[in-house]
N, C-alpha and C. Protein backbone atom coordinates (compact mmCIF):
# COMPACT_ATOMS: atom_id res chain seq x y z
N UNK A 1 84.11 103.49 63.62
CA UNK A 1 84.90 104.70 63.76
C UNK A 1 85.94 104.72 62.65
N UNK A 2 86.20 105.70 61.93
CA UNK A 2 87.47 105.95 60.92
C UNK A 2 88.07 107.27 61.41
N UNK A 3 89.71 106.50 61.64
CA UNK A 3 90.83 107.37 62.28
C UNK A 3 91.59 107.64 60.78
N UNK A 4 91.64 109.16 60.07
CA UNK A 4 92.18 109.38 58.79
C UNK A 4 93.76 109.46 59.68
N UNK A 5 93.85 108.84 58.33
CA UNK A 5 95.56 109.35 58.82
C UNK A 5 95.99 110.03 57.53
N UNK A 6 95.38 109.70 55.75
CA UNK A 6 95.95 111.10 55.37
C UNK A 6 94.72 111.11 53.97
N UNK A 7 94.31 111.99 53.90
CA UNK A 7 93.55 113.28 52.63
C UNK A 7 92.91 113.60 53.75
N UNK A 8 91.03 114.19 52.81
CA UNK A 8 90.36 114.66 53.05
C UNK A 8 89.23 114.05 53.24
N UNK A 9 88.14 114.37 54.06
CA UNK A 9 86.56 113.41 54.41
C UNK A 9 85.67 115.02 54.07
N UNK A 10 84.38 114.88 54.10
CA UNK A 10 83.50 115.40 54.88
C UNK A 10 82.39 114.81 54.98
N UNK A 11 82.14 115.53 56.25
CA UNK A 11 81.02 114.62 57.18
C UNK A 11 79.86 115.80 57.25
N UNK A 12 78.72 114.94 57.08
CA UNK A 12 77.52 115.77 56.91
C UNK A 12 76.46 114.98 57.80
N UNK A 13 76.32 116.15 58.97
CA UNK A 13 74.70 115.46 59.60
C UNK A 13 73.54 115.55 59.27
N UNK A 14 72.63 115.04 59.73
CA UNK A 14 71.12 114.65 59.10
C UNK A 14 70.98 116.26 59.38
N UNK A 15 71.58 117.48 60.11
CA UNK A 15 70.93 118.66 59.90
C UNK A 15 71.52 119.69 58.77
N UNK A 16 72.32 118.81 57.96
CA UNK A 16 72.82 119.91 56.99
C UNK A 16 74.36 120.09 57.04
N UNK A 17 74.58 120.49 58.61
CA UNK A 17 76.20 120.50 59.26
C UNK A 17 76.99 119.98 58.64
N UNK A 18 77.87 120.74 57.94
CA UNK A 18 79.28 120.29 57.17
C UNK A 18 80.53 120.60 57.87
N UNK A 19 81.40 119.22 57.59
CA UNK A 19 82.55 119.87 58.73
C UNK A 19 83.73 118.80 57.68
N UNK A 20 84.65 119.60 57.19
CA UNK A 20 85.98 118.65 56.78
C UNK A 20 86.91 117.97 57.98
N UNK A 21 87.26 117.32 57.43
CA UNK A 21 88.35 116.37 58.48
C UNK A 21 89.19 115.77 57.32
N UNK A 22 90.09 115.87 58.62
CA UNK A 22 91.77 115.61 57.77
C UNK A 22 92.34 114.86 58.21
N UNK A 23 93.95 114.48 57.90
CA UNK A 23 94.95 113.87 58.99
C UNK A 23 95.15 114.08 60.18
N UNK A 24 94.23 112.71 61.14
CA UNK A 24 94.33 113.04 62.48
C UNK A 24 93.35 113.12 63.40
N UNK A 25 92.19 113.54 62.48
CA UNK A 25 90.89 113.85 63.07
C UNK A 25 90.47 112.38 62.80
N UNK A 26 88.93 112.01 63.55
CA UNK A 26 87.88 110.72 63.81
C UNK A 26 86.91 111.35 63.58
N UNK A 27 86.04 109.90 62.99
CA UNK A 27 84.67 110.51 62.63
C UNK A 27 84.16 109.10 63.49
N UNK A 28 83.18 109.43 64.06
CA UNK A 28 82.10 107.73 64.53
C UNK A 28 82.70 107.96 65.64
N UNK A 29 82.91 109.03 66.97
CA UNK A 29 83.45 108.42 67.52
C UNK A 29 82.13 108.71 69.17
N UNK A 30 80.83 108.37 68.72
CA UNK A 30 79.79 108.60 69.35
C UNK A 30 79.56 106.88 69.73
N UNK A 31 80.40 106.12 68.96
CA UNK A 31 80.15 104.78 68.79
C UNK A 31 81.16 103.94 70.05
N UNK A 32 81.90 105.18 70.43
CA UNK A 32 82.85 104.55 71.50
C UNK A 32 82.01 104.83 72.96
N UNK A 33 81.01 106.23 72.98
CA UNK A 33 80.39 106.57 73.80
C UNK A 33 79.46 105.62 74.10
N UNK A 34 78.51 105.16 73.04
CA UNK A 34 77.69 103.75 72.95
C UNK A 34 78.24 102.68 73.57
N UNK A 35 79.83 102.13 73.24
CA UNK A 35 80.03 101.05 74.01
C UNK A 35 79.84 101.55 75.47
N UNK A 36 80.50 102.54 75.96
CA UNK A 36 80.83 103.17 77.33
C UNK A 36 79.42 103.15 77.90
N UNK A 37 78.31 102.87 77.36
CA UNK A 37 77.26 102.61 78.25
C UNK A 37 77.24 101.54 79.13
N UNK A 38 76.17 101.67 80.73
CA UNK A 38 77.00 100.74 81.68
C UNK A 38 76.50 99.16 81.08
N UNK A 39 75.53 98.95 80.70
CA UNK A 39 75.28 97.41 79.88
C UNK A 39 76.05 97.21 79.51
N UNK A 40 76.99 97.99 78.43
CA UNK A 40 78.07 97.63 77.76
C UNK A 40 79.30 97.47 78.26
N UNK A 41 79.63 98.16 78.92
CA UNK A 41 80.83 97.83 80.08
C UNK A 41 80.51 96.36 81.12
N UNK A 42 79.20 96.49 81.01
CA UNK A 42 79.21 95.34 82.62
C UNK A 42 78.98 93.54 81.86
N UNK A 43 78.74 93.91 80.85
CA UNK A 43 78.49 92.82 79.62
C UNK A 43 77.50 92.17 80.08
N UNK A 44 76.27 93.36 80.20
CA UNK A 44 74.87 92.82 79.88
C UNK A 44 74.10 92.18 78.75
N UNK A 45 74.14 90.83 78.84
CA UNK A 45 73.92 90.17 77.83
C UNK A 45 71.93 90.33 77.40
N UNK A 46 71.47 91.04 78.14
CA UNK A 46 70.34 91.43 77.62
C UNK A 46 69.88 92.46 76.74
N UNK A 47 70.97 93.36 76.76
CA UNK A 47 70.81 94.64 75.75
C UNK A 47 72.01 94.18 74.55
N UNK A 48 72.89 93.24 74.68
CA UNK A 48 73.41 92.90 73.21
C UNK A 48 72.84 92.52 72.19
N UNK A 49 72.85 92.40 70.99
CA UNK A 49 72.20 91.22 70.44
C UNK A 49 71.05 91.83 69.97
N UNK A 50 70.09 92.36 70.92
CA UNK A 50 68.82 92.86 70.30
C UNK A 50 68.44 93.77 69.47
N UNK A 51 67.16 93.42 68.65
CA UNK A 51 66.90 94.19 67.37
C UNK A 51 66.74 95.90 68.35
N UNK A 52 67.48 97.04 67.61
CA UNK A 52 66.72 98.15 67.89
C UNK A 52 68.32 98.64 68.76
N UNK A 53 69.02 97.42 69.16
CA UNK A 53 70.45 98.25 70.45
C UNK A 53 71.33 98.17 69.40
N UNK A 54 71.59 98.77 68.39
CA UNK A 54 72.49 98.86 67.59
C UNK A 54 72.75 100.40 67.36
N UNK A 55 73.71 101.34 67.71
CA UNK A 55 73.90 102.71 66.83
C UNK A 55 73.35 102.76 65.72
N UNK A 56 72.95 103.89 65.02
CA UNK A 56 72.61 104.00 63.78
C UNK A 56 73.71 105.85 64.09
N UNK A 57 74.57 105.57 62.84
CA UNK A 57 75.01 106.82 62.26
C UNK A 57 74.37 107.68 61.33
N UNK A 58 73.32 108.58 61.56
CA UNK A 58 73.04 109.48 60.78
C UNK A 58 73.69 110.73 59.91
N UNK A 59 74.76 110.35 59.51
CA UNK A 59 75.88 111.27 58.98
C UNK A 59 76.17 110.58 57.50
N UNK A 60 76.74 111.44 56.63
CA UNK A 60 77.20 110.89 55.93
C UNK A 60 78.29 111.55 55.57
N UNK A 61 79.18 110.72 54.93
CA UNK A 61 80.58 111.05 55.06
C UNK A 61 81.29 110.47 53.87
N UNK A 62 81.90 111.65 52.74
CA UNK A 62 82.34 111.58 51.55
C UNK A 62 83.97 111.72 51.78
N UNK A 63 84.63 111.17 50.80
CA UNK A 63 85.82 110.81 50.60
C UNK A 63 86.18 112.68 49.68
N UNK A 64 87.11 113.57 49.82
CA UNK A 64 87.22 114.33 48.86
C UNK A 64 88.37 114.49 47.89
N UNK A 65 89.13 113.59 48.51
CA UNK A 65 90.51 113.25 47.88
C UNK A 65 91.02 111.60 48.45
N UNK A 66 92.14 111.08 47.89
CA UNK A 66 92.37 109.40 48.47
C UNK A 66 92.50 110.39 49.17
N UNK A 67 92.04 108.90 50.52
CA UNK A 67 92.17 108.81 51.58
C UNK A 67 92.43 107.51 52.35
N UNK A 68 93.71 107.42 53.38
CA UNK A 68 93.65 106.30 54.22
C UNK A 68 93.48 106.56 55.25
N UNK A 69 93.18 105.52 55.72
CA UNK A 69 91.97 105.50 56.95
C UNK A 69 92.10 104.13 57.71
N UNK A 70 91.82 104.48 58.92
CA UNK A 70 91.96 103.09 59.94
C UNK A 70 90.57 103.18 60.29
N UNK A 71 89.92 101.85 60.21
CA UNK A 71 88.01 101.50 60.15
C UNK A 71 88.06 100.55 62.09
N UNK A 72 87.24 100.79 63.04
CA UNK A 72 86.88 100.19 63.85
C UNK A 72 85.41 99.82 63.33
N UNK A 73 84.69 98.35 62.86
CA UNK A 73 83.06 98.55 63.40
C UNK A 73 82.89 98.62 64.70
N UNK A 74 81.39 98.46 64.71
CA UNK A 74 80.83 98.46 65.97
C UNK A 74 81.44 96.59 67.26
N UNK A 75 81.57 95.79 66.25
CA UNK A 75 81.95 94.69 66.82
C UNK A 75 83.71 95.15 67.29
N UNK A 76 84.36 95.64 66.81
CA UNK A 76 85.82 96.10 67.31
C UNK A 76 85.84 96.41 68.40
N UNK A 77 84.77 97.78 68.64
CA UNK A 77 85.03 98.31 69.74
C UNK A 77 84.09 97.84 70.51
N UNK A 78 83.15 96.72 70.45
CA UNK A 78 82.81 96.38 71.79
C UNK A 78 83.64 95.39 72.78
N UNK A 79 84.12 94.69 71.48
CA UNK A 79 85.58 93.92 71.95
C UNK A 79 86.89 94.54 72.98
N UNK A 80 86.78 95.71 72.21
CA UNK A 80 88.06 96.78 72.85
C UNK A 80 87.55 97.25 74.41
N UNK A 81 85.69 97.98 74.50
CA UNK A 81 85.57 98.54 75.73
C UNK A 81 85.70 96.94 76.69
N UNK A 82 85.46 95.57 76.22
CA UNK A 82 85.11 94.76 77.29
C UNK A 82 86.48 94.14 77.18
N UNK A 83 87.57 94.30 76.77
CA UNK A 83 88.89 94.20 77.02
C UNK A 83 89.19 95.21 77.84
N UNK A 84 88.90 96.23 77.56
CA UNK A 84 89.96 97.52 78.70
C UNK A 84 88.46 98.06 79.64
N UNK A 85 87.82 97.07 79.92
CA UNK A 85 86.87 98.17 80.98
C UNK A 85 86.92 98.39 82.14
N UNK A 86 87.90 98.02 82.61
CA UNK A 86 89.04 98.63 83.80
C UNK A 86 89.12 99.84 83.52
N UNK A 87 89.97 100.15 82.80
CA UNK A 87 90.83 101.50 82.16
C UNK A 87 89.75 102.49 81.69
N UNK A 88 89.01 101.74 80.96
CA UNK A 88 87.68 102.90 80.50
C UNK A 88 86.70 103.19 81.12
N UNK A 89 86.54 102.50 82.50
CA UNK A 89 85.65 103.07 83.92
C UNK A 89 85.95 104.32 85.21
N UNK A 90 87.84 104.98 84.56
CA UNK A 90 87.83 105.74 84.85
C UNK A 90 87.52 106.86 84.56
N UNK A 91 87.01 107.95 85.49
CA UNK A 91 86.41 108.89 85.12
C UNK A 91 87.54 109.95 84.61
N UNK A 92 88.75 110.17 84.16
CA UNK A 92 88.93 111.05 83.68
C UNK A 92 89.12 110.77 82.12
N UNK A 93 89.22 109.47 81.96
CA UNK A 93 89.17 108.72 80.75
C UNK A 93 87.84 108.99 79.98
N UNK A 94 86.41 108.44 80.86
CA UNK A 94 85.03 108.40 80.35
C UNK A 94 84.91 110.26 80.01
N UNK A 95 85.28 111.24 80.56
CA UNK A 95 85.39 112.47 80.04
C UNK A 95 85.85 113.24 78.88
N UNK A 96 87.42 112.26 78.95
CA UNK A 96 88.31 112.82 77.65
C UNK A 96 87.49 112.15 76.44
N UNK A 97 86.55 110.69 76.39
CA UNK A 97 86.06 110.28 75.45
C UNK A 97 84.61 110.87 75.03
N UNK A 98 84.14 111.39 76.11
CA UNK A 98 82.29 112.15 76.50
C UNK A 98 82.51 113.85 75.71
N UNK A 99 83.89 113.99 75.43
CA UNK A 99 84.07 115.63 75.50
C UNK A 99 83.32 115.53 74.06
N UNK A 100 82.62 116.92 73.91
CA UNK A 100 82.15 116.74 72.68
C UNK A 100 82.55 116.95 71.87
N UNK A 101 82.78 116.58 70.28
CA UNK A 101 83.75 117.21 69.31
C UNK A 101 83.53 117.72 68.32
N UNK A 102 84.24 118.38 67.98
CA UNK A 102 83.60 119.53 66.90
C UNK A 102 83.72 118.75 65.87
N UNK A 103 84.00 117.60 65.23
CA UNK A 103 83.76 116.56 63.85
C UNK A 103 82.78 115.70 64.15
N UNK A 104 81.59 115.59 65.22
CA UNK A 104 80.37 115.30 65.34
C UNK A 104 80.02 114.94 63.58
């Protein structure tokens, strides 16, 4: 996940879809939804690890001016959901993170 905190990005999906993002906006953040799956919350050690359970981001995403940026990988935030998966098993939480966003 990259949280800009200041220029410009754009993010382009495998369908063409162009969308700028700025200070403030996230991009990757389908990757927090991925942890939020229940394997991943319950720390099913059978779906970790294996070839094929990894996200793949089909986007690509250009720099259009400097830019800084705060980077989560995928290892961050599985760390983060199985640290807070208390907090992130509530449902008004799993919603505010499920909502869909227009920087897809």
């Amino acid at each position: 996940m990259v949280f800009i905190v200041r220029g410009k990005m754009e993010s382009t999906r495998e369908d063409g879809n162009v969308v700028t993002l700025s200070e403030g906006d996230v991009c990757g953040e389908e990757l927090l939804t991925w942890c939020l799956e229940p394997s991943s919350l319950n720390g099913d050690a059978r779906t970790r690890g294996k070839p094929g359970c990894k996200l793949v981001c089909k986007r690509t995403v250009k720099c259009l001016s400097n830019v800084e940026a705060c980077v989560l990988c995928a290892a961050d935030l599985e760390e983060i959901t199985t640290l807070f998966a208390g907090f992130l098993r509530n449902h008004r939480v799993q919603m505010a993170i499920r909502h869909e966003s227009p920087f897809g």
